[in-house]
C-alpha atoms as a PDB file:
ATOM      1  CA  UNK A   1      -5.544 -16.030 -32.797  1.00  0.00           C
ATOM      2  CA  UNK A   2      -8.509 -18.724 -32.393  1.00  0.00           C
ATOM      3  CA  UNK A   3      -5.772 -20.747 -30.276  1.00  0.00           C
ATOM      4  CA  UNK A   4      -4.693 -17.811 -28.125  1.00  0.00           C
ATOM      5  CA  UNK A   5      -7.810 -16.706 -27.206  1.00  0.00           C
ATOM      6  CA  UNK A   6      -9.111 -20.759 -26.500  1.00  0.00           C
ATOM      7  CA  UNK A   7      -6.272 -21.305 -24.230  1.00  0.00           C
ATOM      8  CA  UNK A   8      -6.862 -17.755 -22.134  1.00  0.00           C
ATOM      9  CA  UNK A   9     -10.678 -18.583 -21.918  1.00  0.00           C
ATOM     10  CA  UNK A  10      -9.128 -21.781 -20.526  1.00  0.00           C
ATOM     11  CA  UNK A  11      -6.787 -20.900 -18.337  1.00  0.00           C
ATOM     12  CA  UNK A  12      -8.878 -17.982 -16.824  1.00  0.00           C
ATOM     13  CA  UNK A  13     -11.838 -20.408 -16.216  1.00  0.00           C
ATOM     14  CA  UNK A  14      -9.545 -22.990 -14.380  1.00  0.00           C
ATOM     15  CA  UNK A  15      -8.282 -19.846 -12.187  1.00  0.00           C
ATOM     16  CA  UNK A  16     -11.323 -19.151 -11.408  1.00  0.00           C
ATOM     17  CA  UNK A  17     -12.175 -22.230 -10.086  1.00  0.00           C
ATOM     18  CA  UNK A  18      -8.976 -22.638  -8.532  1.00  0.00           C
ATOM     19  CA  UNK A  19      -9.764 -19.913  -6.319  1.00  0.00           C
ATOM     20  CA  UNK A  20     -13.616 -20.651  -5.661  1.00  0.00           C
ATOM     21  CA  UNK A  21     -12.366 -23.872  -4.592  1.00  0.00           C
ATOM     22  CA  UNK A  22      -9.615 -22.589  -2.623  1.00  0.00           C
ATOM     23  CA  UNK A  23     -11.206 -19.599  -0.655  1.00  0.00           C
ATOM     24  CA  UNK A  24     -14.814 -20.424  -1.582  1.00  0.00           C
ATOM     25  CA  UNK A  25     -15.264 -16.995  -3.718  1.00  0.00           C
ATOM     26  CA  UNK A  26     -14.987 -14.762   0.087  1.00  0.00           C
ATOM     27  CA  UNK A  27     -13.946 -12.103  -2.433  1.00  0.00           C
ATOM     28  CA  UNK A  28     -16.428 -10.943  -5.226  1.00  0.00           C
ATOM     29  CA  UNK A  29     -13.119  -9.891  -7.167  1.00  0.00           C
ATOM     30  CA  UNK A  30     -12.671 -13.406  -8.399  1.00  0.00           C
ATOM     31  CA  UNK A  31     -15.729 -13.517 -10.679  1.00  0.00           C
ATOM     32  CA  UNK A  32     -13.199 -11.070 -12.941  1.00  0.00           C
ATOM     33  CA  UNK A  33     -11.742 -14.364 -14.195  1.00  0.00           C
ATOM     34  CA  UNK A  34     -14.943 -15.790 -14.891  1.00  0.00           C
ATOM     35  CA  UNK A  35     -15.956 -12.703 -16.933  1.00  0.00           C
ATOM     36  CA  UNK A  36     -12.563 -12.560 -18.913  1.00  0.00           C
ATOM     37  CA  UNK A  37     -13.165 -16.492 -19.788  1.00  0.00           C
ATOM     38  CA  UNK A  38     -16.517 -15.429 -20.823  1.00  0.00           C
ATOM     39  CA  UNK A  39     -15.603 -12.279 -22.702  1.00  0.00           C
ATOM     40  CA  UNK A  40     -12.624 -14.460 -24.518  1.00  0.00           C
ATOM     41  CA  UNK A  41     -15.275 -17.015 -25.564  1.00  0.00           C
ATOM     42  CA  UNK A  42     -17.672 -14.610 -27.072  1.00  0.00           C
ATOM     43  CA  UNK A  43     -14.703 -12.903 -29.214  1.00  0.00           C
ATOM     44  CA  UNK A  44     -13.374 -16.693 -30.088  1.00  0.00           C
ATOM     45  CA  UNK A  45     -17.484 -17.193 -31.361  1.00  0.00           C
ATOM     46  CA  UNK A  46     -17.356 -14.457 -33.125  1.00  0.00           C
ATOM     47  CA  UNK A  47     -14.395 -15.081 -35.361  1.00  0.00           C
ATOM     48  CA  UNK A  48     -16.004 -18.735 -35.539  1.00  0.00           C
ATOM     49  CA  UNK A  49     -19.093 -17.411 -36.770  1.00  0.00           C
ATOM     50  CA  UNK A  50     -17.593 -14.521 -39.407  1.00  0.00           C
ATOM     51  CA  UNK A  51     -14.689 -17.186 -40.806  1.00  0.00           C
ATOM     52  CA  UNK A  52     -18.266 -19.434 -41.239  1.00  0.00           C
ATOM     53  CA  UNK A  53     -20.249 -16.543 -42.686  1.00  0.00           C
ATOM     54  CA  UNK A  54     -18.110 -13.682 -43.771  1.00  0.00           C
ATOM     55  CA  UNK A  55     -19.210 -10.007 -43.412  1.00  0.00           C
ATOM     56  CA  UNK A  56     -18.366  -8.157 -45.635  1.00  0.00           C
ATOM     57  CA  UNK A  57     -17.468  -4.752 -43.378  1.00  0.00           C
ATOM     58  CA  UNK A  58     -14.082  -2.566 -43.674  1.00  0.00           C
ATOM     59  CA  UNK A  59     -13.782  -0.690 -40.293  1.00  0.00           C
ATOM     60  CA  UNK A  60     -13.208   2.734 -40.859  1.00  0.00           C
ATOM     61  CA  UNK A  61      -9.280   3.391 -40.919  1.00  0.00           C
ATOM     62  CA  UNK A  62      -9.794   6.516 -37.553  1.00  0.00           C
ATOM     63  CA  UNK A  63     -11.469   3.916 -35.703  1.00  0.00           C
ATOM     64  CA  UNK A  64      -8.994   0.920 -36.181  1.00  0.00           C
ATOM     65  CA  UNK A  65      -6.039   3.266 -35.266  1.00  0.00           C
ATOM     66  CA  UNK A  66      -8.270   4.951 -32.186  1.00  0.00           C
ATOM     67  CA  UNK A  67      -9.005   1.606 -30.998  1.00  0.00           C
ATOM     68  CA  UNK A  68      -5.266   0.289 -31.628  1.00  0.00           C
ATOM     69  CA  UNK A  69      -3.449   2.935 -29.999  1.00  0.00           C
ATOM     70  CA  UNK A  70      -6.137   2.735 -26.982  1.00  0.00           C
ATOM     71  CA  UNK A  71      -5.617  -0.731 -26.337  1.00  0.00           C
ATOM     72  CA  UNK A  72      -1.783  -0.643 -26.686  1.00  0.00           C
ATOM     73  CA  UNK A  73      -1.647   2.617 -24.227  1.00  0.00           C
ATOM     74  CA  UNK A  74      -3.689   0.391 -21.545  1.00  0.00           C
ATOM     75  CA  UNK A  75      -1.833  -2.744 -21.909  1.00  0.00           C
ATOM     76  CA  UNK A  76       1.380  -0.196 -21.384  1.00  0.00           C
ATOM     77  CA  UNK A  77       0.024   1.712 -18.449  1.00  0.00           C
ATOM     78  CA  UNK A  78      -0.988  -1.989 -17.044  1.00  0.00           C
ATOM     79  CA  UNK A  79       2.841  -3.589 -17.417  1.00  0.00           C
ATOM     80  CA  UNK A  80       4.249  -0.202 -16.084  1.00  0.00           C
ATOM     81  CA  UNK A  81       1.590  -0.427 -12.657  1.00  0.00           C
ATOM     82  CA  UNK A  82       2.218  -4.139 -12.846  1.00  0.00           C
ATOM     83  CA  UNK A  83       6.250  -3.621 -12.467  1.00  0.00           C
ATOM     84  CA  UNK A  84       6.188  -0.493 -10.119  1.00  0.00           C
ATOM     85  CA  UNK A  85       3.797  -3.031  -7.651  1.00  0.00           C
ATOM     86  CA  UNK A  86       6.460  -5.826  -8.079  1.00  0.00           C
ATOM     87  CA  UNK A  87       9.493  -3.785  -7.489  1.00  0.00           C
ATOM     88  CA  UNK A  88       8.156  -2.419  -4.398  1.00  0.00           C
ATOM     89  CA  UNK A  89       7.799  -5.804  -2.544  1.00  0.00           C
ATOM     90  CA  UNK A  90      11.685  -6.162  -3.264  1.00  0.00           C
ATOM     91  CA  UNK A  91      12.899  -2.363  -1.553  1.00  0.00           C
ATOM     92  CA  UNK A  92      15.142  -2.942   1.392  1.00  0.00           C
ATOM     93  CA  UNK A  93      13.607  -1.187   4.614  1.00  0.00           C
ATOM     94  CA  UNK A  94      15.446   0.100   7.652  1.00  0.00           C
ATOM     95  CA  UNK A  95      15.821  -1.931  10.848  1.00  0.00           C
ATOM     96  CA  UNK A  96      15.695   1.302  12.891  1.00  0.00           C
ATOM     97  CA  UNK A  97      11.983   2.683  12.189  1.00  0.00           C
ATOM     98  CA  UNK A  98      10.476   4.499  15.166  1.00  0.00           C
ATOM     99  CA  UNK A  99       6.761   3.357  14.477  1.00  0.00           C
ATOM    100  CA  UNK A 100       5.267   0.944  11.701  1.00  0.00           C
ATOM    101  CA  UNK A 101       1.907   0.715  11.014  1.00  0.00           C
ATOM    102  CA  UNK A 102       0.123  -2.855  10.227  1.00  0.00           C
ATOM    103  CA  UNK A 103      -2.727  -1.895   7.868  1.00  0.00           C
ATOM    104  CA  UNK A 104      -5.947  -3.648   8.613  1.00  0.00           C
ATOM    105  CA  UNK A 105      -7.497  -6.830   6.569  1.00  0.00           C
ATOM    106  CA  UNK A 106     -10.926  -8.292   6.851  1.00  0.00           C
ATOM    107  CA  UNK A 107     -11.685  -9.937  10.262  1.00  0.00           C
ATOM    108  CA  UNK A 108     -13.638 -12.974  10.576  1.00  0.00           C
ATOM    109  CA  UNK A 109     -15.669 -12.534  13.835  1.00  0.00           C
ATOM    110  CA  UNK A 110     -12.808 -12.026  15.952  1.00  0.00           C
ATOM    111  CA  UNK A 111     -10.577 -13.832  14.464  1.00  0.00           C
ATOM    112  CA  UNK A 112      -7.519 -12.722  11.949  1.00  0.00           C
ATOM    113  CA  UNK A 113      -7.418 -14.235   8.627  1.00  0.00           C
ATOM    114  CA  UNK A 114      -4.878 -15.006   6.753  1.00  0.00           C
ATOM    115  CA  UNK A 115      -3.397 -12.219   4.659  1.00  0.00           C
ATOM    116  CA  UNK A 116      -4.023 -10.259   8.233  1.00  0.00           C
ATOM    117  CA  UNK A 117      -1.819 -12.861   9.914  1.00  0.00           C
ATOM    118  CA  UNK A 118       0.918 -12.729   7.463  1.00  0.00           C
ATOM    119  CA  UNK A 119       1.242  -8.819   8.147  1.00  0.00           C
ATOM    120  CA  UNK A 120       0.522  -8.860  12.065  1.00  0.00           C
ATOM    121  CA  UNK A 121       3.267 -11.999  12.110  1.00  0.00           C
ATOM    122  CA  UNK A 122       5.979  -9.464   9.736  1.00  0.00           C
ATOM    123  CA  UNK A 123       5.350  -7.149  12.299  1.00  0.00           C
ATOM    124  CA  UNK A 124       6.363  -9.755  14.758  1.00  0.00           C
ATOM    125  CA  UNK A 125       9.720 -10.392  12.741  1.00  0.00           C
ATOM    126  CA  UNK A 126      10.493  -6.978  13.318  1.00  0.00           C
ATOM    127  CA  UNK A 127      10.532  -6.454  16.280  1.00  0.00           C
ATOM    128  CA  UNK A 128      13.054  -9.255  16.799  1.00  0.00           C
ATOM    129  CA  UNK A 129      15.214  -6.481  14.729  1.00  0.00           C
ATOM    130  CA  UNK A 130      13.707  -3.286  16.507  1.00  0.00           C
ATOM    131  CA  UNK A 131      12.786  -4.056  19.906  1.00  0.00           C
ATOM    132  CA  UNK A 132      11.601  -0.655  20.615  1.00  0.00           C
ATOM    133  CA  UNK A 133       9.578   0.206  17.302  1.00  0.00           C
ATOM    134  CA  UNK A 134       6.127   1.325  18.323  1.00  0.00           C
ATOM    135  CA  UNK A 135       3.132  -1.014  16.440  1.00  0.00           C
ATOM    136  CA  UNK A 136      -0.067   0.821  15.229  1.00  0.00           C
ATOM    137  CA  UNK A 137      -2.218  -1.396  14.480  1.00  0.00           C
ATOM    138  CA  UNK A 138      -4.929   0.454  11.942  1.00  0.00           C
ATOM    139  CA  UNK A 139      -8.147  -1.016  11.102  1.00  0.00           C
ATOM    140  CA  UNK A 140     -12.203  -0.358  11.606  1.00  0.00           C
ATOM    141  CA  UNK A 141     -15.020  -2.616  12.128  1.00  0.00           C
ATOM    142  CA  UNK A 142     -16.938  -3.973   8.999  1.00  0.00           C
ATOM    143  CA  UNK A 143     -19.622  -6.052   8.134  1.00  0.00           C
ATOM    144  CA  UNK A 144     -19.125  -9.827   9.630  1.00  0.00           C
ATOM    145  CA  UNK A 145     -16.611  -8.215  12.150  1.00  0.00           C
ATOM    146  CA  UNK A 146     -17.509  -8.919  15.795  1.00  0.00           C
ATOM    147  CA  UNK A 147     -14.699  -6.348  16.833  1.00  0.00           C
ATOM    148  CA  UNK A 148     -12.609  -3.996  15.235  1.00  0.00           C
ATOM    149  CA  UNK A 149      -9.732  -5.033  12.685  1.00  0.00           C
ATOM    150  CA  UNK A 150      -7.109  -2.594  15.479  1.00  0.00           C
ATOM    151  CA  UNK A 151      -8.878  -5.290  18.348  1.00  0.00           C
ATOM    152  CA  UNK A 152      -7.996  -8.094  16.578  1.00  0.00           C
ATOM    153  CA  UNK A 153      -4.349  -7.236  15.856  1.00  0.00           C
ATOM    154  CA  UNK A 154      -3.466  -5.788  19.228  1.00  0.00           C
ATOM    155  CA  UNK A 155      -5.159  -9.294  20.552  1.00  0.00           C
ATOM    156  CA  UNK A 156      -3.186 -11.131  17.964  1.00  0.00           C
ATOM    157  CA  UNK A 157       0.331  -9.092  18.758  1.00  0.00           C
ATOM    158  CA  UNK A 158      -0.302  -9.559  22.451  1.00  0.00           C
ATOM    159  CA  UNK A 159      -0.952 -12.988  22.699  1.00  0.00           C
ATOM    160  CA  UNK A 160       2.736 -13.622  21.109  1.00  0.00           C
ATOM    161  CA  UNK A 161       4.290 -11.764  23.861  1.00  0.00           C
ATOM    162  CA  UNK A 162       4.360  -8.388  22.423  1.00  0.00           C
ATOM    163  CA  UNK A 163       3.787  -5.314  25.217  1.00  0.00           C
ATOM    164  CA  UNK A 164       0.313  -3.599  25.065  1.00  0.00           C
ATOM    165  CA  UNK A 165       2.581  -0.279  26.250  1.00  0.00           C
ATOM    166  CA  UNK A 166       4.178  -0.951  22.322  1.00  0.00           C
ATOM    167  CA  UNK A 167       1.087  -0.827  20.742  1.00  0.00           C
ATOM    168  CA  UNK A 168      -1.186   1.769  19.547  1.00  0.00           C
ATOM    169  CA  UNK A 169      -4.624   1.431  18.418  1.00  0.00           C
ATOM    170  CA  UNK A 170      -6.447   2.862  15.710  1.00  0.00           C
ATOM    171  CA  UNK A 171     -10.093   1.636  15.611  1.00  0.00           C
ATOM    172  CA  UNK A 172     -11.905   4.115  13.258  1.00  0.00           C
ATOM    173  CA  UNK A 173     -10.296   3.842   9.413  1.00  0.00           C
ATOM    174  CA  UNK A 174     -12.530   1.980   6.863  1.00  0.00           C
ATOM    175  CA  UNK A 175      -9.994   2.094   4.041  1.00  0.00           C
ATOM    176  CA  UNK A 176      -6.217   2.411   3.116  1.00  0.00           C
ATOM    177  CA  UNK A 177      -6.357   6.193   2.788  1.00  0.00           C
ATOM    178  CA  UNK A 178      -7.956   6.719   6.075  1.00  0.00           C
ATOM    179  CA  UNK A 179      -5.854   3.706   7.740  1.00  0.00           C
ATOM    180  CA  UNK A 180      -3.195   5.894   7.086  1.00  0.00           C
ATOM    181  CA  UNK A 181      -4.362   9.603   7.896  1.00  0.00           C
ATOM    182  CA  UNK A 182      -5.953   8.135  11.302  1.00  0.00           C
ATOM    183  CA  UNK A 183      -2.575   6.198  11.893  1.00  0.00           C
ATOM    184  CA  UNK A 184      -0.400   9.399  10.952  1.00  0.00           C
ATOM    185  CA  UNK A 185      -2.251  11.505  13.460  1.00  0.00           C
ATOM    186  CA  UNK A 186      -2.033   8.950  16.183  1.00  0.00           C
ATOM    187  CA  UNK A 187       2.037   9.100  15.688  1.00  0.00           C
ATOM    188  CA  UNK A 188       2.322  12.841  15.637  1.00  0.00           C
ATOM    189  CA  UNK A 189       0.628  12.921  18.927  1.00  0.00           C
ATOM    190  CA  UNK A 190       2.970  10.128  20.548  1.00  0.00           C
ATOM    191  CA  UNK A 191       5.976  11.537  18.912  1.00  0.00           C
ATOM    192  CA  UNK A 192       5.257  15.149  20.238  1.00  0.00           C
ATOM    193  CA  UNK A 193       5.530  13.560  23.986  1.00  0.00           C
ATOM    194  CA  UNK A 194       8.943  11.817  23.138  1.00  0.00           C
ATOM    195  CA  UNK A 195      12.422  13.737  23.676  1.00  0.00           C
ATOM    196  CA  UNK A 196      13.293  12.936  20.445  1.00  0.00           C
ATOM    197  CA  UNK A 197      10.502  15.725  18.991  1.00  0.00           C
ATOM    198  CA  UNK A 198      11.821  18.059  21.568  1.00  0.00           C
ATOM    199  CA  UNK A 199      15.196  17.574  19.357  1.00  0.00           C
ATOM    200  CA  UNK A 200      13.525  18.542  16.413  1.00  0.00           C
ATOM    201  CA  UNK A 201      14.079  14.943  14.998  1.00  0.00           C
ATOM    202  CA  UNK A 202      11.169  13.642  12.676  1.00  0.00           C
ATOM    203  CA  UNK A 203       9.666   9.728  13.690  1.00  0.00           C
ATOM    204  CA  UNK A 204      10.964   6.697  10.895  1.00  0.00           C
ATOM    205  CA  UNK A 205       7.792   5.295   9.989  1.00  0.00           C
ATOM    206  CA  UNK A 206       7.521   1.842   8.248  1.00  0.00           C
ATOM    207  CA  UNK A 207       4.041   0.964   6.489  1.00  0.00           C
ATOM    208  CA  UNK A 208       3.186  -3.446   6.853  1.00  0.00           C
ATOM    209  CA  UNK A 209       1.076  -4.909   4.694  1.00  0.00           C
ATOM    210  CA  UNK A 210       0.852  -8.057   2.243  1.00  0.00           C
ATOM    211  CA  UNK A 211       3.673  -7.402  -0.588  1.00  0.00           C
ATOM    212  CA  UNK A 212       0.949  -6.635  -3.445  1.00  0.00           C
ATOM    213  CA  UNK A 213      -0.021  -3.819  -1.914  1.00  0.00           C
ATOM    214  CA  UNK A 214       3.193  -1.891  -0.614  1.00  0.00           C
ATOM    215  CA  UNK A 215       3.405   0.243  -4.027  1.00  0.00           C
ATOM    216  CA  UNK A 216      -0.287   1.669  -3.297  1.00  0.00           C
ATOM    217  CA  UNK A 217       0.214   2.803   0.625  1.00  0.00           C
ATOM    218  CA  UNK A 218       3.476   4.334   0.189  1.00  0.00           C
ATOM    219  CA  UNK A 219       1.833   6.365  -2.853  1.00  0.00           C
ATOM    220  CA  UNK A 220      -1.055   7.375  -0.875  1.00  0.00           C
ATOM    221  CA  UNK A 221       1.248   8.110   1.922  1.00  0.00           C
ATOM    222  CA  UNK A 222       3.299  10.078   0.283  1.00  0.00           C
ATOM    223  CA  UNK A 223       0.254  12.401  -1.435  1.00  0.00           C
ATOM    224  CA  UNK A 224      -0.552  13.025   2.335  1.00  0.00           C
ATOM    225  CA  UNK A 225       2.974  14.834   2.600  1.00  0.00           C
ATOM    226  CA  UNK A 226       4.693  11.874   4.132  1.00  0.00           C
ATOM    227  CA  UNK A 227       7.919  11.793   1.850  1.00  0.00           C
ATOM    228  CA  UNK A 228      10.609   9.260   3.969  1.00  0.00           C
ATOM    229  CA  UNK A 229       8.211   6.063   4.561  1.00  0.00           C
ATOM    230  CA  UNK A 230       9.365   2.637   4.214  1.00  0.00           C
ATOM    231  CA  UNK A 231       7.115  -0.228   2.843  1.00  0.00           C
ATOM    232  CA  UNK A 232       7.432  -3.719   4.817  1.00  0.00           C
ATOM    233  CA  UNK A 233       6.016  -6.098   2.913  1.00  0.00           C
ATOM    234  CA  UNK A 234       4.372  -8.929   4.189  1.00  0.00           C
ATOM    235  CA  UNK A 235       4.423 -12.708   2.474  1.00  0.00           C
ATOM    236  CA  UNK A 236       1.044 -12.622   0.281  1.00  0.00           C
ATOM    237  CA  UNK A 237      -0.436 -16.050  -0.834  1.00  0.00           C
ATOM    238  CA  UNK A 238       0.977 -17.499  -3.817  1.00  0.00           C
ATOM    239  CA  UNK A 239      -2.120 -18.734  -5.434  1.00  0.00           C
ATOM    240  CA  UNK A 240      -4.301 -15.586  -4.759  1.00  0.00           C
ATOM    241  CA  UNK A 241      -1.421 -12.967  -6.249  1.00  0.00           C
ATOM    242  CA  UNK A 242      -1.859 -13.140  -9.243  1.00  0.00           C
ATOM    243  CA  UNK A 243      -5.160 -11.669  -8.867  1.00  0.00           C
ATOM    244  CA  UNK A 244      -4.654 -10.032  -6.319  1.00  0.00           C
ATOM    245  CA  UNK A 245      -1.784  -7.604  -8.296  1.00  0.00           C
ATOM    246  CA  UNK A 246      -4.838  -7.492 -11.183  1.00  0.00           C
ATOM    247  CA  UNK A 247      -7.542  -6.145  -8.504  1.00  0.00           C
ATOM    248  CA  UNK A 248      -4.217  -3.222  -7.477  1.00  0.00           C
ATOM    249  CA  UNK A 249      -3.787  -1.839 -11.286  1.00  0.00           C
ATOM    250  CA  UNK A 250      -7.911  -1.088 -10.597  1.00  0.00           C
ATOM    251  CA  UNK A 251      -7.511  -0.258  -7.449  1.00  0.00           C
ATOM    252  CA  UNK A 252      -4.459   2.519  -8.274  1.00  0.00           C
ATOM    253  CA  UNK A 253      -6.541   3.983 -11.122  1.00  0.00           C
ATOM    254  CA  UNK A 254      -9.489   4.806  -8.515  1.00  0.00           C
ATOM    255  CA  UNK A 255      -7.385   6.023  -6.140  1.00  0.00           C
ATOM    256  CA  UNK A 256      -5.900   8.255  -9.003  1.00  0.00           C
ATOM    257  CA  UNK A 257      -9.099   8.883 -10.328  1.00  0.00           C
ATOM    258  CA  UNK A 258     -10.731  10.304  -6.694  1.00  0.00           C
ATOM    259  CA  UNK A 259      -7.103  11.940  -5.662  1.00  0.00           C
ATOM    260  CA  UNK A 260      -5.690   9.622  -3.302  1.00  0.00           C
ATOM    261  CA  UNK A 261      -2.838   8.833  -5.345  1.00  0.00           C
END
């Protein structure tokens, strides 16, 4: 046990610095690695210091099988989350959507970053496939942003030859829930001007964002009473993911927690 929990204070520290080093800690999230290494290290003292001076304390038998079973039903519900996340950035998706929205991702100035560009470019690739999908492109204005996260996409999409007439813009969401409220109201207003409304036909819609997060927006999506929508997912960075899917089980359990899910 000494060994195991050595080599996971270990390997969490070295992940830690991995990613300081590597995105120079932009995301407070990655000081969860940090405190695991620490919290590892205090239990590994701790075993040190009671195999070096034994207590001599017998747990109470309720309170060794309450805090058993509650730490084998959490590491459950974690591998469940963990596998429903990674099987949704494997679904097929349609190549005949009407709309697809791009979900918005920090903006540095004006300028996309990264996990931004890998959705806005995915939204690129499709339209090679669906030349007439509609793009909204769904994102507010946060601290550090010079311009909206919608500004900054329909700049990006535009720039690579994509038709402002094939965009639509929304400018006002500050999360993924209202990303995708704002974005659904948008569409039902473009839809209701297109024949294919007047033929009682219902849009195709296609959410885009970085794989990791796929499971999340279609489940919010679909507590908003949007049953048929597709999840695109986007490349995500190979070095951040695995943190990245840690940060989702939290973030699923809030949204679960506050009704969004």
């Amino acid at each position: 046990m000494n060994i195991l929990l050595l080599t996971g204070a270990a390997l969490s520290l070295l992940y830690f610095i991995i990613i300081a080093i590597y995105t120079g800690m932009g995301s407070s999230f990655g000081y969860i690695w940090l405190f695991i290494s620490i919290v590892l290290l205090l239990f590994w003292g701790l075993r040190r210091f009671h195999l070096i001076h034994p207590v001599r304390y017998r747990m109470p038998l309720w309170l060794k099988v309450g805090l058993i079973t509650t730490v084998m039903l959490a590491a459950c519900l974690f591998l469940f989350l963990e596998g429903l996340i990674l099987h949704n950035m494997f679904i097929p998706y349609p190549n005949d959507l009407d709309y697809v929205i791009v979900l918005g991702a920090r903006v540095d100035g004006e300028r996309v970053t990264k996990s931004l560009a890998q959705r806005l470019d995915k939204a690129l690739e499709y339209t090679e496939e669906n030349e007439n999908v509609m793009i909204v492109v769904s994102g507010g204005q946060g601290p550090g942003e010079d311009i909206s996260e919608a500004e900054a996409m329909e700049r990006y999409l535009t720039d690579r030859g994509v038709d402002p007439g094939q965009i639509i813009q929304e400018a006002h969401s500050r999360n993924t829930t209202e990303n995708l409220r704002n974005s659904f109201s948008y569409i039902v207003v473009n839809w209701s001007a297109r024949e294919e409304s007047l033929k009682g036909q219902n849009p195709k819609v296609g959410i885009i964002s970085n794989s990791f997060h796929i499971f999340r927006a279609r489940a919010i999506a679909r507590q908003q009473g949007f049953s048929n929508i597709s999840g695109i997912p986007a490349p995500s960075d190979p070095i951040l993911l695995p943190s990245q899917m840690f940060r989702e089980f939290f973030a699923l359990i809030k949204d679960w927690l506050v009704g969004n899910i």
